[in-house]
Protein backbone atom coordinates (compact mmCIF):
# COMPACT_ATOMS: atom_id res chain seq x y z
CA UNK A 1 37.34 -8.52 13.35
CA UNK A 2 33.64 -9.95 13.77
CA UNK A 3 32.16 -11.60 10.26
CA UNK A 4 29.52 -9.98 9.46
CA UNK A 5 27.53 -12.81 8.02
CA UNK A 6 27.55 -14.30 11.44
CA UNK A 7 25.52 -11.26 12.67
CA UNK A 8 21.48 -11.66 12.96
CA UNK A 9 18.53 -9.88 14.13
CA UNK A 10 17.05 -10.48 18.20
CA UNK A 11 14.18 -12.40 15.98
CA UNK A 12 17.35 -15.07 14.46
CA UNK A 13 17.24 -14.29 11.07
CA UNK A 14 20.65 -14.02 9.67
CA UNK A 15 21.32 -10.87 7.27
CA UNK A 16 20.61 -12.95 3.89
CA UNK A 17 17.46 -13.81 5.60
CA UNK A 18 17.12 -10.14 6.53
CA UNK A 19 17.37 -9.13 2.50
CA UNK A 20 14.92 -11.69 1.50
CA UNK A 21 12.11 -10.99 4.47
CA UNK A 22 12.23 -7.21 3.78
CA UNK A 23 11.62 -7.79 -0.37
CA UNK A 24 8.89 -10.57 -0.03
CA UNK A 25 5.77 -10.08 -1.99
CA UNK A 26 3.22 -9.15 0.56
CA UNK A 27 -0.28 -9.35 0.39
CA UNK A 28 -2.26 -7.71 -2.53
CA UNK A 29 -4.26 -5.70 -0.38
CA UNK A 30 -0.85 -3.89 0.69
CA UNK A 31 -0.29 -2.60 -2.76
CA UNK A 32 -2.26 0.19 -4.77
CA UNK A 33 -2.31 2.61 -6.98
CA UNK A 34 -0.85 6.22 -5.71
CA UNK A 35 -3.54 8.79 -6.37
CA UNK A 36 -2.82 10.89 -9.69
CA UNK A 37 0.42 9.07 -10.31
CA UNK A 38 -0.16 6.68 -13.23
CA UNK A 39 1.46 3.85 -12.92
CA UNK A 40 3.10 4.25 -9.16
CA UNK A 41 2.47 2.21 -6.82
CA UNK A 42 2.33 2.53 -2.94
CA UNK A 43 2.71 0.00 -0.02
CA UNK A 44 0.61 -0.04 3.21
CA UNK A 45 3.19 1.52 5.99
CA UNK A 46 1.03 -1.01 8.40
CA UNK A 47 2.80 -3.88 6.44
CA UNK A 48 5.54 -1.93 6.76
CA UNK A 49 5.51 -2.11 10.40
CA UNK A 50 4.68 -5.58 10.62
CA UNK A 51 7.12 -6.44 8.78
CA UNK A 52 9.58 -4.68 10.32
CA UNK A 53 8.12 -6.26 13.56
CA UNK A 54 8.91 -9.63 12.12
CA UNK A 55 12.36 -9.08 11.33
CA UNK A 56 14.27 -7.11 13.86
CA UNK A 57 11.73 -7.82 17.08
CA UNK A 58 9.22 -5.48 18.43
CA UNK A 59 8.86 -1.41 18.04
CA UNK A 60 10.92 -0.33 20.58
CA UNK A 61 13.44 -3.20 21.22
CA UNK A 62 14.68 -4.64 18.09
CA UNK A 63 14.05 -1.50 16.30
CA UNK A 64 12.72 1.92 16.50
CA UNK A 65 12.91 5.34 15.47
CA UNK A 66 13.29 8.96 16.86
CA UNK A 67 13.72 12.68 15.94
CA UNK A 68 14.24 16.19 17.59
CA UNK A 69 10.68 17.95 17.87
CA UNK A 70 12.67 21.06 16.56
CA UNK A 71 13.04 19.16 13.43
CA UNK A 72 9.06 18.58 12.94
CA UNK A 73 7.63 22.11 11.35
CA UNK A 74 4.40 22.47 9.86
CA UNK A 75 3.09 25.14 7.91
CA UNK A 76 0.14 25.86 6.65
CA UNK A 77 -0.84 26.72 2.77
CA UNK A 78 -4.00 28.12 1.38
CA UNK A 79 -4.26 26.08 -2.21
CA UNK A 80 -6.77 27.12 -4.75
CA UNK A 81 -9.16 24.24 -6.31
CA UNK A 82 -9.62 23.77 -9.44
CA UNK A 83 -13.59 23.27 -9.10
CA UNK A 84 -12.74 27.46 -7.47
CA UNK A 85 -12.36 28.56 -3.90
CA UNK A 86 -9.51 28.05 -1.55
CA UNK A 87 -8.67 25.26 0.72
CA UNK A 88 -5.76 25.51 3.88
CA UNK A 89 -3.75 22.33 3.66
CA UNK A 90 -1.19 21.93 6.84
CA UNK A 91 2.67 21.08 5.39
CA UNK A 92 4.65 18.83 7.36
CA UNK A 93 7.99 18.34 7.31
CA UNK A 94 10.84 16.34 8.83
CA UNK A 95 13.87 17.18 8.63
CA UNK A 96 15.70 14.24 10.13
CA UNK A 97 14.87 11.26 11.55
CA UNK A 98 16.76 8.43 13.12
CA UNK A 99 16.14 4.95 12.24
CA UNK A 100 17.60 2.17 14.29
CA UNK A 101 18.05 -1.77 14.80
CA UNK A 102 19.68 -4.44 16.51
CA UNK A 103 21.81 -7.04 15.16
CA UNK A 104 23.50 -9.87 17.74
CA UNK A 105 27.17 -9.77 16.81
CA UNK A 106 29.49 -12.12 18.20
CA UNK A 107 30.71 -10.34 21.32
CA UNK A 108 27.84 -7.73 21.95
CA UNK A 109 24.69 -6.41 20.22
CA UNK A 110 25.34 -3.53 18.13
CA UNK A 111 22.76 -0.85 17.32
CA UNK A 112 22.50 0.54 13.70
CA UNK A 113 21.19 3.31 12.65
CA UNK A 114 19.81 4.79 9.07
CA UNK A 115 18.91 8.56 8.64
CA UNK A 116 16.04 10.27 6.97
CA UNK A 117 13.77 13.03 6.14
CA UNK A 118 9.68 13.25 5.28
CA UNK A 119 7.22 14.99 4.59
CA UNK A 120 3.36 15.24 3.74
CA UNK A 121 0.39 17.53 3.13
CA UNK A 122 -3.17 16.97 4.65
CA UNK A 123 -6.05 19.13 5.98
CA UNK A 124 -5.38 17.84 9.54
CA UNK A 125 -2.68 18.83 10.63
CA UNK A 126 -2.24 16.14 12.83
CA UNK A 127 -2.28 13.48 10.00
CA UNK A 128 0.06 15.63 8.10
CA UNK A 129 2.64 15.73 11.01
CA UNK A 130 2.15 11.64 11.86
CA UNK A 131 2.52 11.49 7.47
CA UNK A 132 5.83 12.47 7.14
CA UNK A 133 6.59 10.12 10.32
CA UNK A 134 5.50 7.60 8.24
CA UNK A 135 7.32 9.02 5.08
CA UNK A 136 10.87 9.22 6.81
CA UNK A 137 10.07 6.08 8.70
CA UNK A 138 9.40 4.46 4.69
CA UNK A 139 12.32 6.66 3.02
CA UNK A 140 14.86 4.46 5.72
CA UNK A 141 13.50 1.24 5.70
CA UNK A 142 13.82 1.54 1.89
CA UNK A 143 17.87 1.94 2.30
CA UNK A 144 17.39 -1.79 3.77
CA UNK A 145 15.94 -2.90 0.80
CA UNK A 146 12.29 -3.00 2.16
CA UNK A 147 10.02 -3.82 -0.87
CA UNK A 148 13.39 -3.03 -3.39
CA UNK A 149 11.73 -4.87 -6.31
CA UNK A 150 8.56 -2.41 -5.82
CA UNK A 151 11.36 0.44 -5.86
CA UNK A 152 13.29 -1.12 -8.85
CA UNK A 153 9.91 -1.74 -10.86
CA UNK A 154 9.96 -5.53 -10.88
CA UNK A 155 6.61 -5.57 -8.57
CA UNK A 156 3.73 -3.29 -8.82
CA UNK A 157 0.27 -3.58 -7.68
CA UNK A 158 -1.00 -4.37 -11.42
CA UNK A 159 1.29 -7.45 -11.16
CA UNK A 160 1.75 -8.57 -7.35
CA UNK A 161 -0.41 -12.35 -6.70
CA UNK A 162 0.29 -12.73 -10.44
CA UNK A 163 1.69 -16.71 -11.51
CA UNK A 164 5.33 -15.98 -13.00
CA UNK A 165 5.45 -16.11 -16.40
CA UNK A 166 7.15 -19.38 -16.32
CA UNK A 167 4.32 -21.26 -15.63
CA UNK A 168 2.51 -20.66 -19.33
CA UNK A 169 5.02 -23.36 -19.83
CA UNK A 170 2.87 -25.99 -18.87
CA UNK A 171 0.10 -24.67 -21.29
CA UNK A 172 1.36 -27.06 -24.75
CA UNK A 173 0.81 -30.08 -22.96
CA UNK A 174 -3.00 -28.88 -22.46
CA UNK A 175 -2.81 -28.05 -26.27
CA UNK A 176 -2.09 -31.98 -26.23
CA UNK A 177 -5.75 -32.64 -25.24
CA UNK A 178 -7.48 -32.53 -28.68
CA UNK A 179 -5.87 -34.63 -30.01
CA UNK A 180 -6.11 -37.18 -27.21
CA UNK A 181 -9.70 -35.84 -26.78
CA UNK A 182 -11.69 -37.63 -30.13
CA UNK A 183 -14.71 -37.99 -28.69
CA UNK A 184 -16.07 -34.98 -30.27
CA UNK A 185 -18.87 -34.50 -28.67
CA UNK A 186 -17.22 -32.80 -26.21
CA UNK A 187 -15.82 -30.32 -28.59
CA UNK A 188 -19.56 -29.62 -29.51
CA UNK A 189 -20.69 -28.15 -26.49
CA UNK A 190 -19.93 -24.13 -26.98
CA UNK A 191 -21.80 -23.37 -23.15
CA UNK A 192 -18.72 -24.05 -21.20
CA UNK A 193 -16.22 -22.11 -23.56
CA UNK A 194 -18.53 -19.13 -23.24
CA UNK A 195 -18.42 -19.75 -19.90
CA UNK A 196 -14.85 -19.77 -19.13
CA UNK A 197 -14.37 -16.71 -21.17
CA UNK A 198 -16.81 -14.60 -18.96
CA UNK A 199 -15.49 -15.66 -15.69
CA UNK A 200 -11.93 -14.47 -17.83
CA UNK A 201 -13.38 -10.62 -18.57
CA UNK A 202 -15.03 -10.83 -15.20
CA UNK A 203 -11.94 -10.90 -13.68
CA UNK A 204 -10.38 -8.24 -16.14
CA UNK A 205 -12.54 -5.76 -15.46
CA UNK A 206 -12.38 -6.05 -11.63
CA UNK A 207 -8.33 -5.79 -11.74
CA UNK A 208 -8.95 -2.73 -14.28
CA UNK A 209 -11.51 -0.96 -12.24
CA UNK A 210 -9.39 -1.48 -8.99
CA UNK A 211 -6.57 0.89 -10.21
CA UNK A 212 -9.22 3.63 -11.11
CA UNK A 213 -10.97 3.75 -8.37
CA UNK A 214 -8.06 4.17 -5.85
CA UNK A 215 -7.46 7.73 -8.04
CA UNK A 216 -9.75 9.28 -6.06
CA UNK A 217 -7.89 12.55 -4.90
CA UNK A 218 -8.20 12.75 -0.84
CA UNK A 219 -9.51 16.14 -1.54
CA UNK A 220 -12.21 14.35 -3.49
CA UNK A 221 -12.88 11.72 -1.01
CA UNK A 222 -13.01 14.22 1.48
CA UNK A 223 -15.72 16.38 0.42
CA UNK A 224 -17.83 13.06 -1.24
CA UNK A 225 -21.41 13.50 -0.50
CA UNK A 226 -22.82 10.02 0.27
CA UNK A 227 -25.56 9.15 -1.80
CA UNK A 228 -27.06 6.03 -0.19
CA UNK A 229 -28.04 4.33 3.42
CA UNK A 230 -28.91 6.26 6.88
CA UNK A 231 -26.35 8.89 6.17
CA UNK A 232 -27.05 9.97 2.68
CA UNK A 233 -26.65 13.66 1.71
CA UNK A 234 -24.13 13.80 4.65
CA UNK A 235 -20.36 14.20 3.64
CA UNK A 236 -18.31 11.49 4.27
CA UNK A 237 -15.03 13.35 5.12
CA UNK A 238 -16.56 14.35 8.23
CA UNK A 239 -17.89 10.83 9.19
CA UNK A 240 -15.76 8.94 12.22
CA UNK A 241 -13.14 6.59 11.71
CA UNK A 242 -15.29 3.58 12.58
CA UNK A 243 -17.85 4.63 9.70
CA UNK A 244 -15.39 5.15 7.04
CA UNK A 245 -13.92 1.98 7.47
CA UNK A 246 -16.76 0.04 7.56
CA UNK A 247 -17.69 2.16 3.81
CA UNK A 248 -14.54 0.90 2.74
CA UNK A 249 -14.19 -2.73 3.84
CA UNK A 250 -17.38 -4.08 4.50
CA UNK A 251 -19.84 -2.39 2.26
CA UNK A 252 -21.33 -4.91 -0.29
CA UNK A 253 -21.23 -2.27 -3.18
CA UNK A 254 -23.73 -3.42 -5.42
CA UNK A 255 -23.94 -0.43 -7.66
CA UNK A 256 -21.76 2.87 -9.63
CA UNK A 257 -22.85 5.14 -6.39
CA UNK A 258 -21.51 2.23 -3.95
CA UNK A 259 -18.82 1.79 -5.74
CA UNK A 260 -18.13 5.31 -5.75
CA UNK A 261 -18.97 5.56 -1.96
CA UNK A 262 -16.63 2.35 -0.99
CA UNK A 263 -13.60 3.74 -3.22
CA UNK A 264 -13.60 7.27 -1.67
CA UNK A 265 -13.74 5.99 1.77
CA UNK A 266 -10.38 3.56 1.30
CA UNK A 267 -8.57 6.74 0.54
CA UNK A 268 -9.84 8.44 3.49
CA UNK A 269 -9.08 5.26 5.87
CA UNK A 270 -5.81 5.14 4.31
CA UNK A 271 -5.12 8.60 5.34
CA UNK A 272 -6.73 8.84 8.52
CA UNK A 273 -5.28 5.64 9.81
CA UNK A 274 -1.82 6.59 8.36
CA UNK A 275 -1.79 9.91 7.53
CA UNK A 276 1.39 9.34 5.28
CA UNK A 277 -0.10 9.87 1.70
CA UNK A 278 0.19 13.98 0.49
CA UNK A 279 -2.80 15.72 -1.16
CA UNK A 280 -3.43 15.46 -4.55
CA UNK A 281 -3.94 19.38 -6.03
């Protein structure tokens, strides 16, 4: 009987590499907030993929996924607003998908497979149908232990990029320095304490806007009326794909309204690129 510790991807990695490449901390952009759900967190499904990518070999020859179309319905809901009137929000939903990846054994490669099921809401229906794709596709990969300390609460995105908290360890030594430090004229000179402690809130308030701003329901960010530049008064839902992502990524917001603008139009990007996150009623 083969060992299966001597099994490993087409990319090399053996299967202990496999656990610890799928859980890695990724980038901070690839973790925010999930829209009305305090405190949950979602993870880009492009990092996702590029991870996956990484791992097992390219879509489509280390790994890769498939369903029956039969199994992809979609219905469609009309869903009052709370602000009044009715909106028609397409329901997709897969039933059962098939995910599936190589490992090199021994003797042959063997193909491995991990089932699942989706499902998301959106306006288009063609970004709800490619959304629970992406939601089965997610729901699998998560049975390999893809992002497992997001899952088991040990990483969120009000902690990823964070130093561990070992490293306050070092901080008695610098509690060493006044006494070393006599000459107290340096201890006179308030300006760069103040200093230090504004960069410090700075900082705070940008990580505690961050989360806030990503609550924008898509419903929200779909029907936000732009209120500055060549397109203002025009509503940015029904801008191209080009436009909101240059609103959301390259737009120096330099006030509330931009702000406003810039965080509306990374949950539309989100959804329009992906189409895997469900509407917020």
């Amino acid at each position: 009987m083969d060992n299966i510790q001597s099994y490993t991807t087409l990319t090399g990695l053996t299967l202990a590499q496999v656990a610890e490449k799928l859980d890695a901390e990724l980038p901070k952009d690839a973790y925010t907030a999930v829209p009305g759900a305090a405190g949950l967190t979602d993870i880009d499904p492009n990092y996702m993929r590029k991870v996956l990518n990484e791992t097992f070999g390219m879509c489509g020859i280390g790994w890769g996924y498939s369903y029956e179309p039969g199994d992809l319905v979609v219905a469609v809901e009309e869903r009052k607003l709370k602000a009044g009137g009715v909106r028609r929000v397409h329901v997709a939903s897969l039933k059962r998908l098939r995910l599936w990846y190589k490992l090199n054994g021994p003797a042959a490669i063997h193909i491995c497979d991990v089932y699942a099921s989706g499902g998301s809401d959106n306006d288009v229906e063609g970004y709800a149908m490619s959304g629970s794709i992406t939601n089965a596709i997610g729901k699998a990969v998560s049975n390999l232990g893809f992002q497992e300390s997001v899952y088991l609460g040990k990483r969120s995105h009000t902690t990823v990029g964070r130093k561990p908290a070992g490293s306050s360890v070092s901080r008695p030594a610098a509690q060493s320095k006044p006494a070393a430090a006599a000459p107290k004229p340096m201890a006179s000179k308030p300006a760069p304490k103040a200093e230090a402690k504004k960069t410090e809130v700075s900082d705070e308030i940008i990580d505690d806007l961050a989360p806030a701003q990503l609550t924008v329901s898509i419903a929200e960010a779909s029907t936000f009326v732009i209120p500055t530049g060549n397109r203002k008064g025009q509503v940015l839902g029904d801008q191209s794909l080009d436009v909101i992502a240059w609103y959301a990524t390259s737009l120096k917001a330099a006030n509330d309204e931009q702000h406003a603008l810039q965080a509306a139009a990374k949950v539309l990007l989100k959804v329009r690129s992906n189409g895997h996150e469900p509407v917020a009623v």
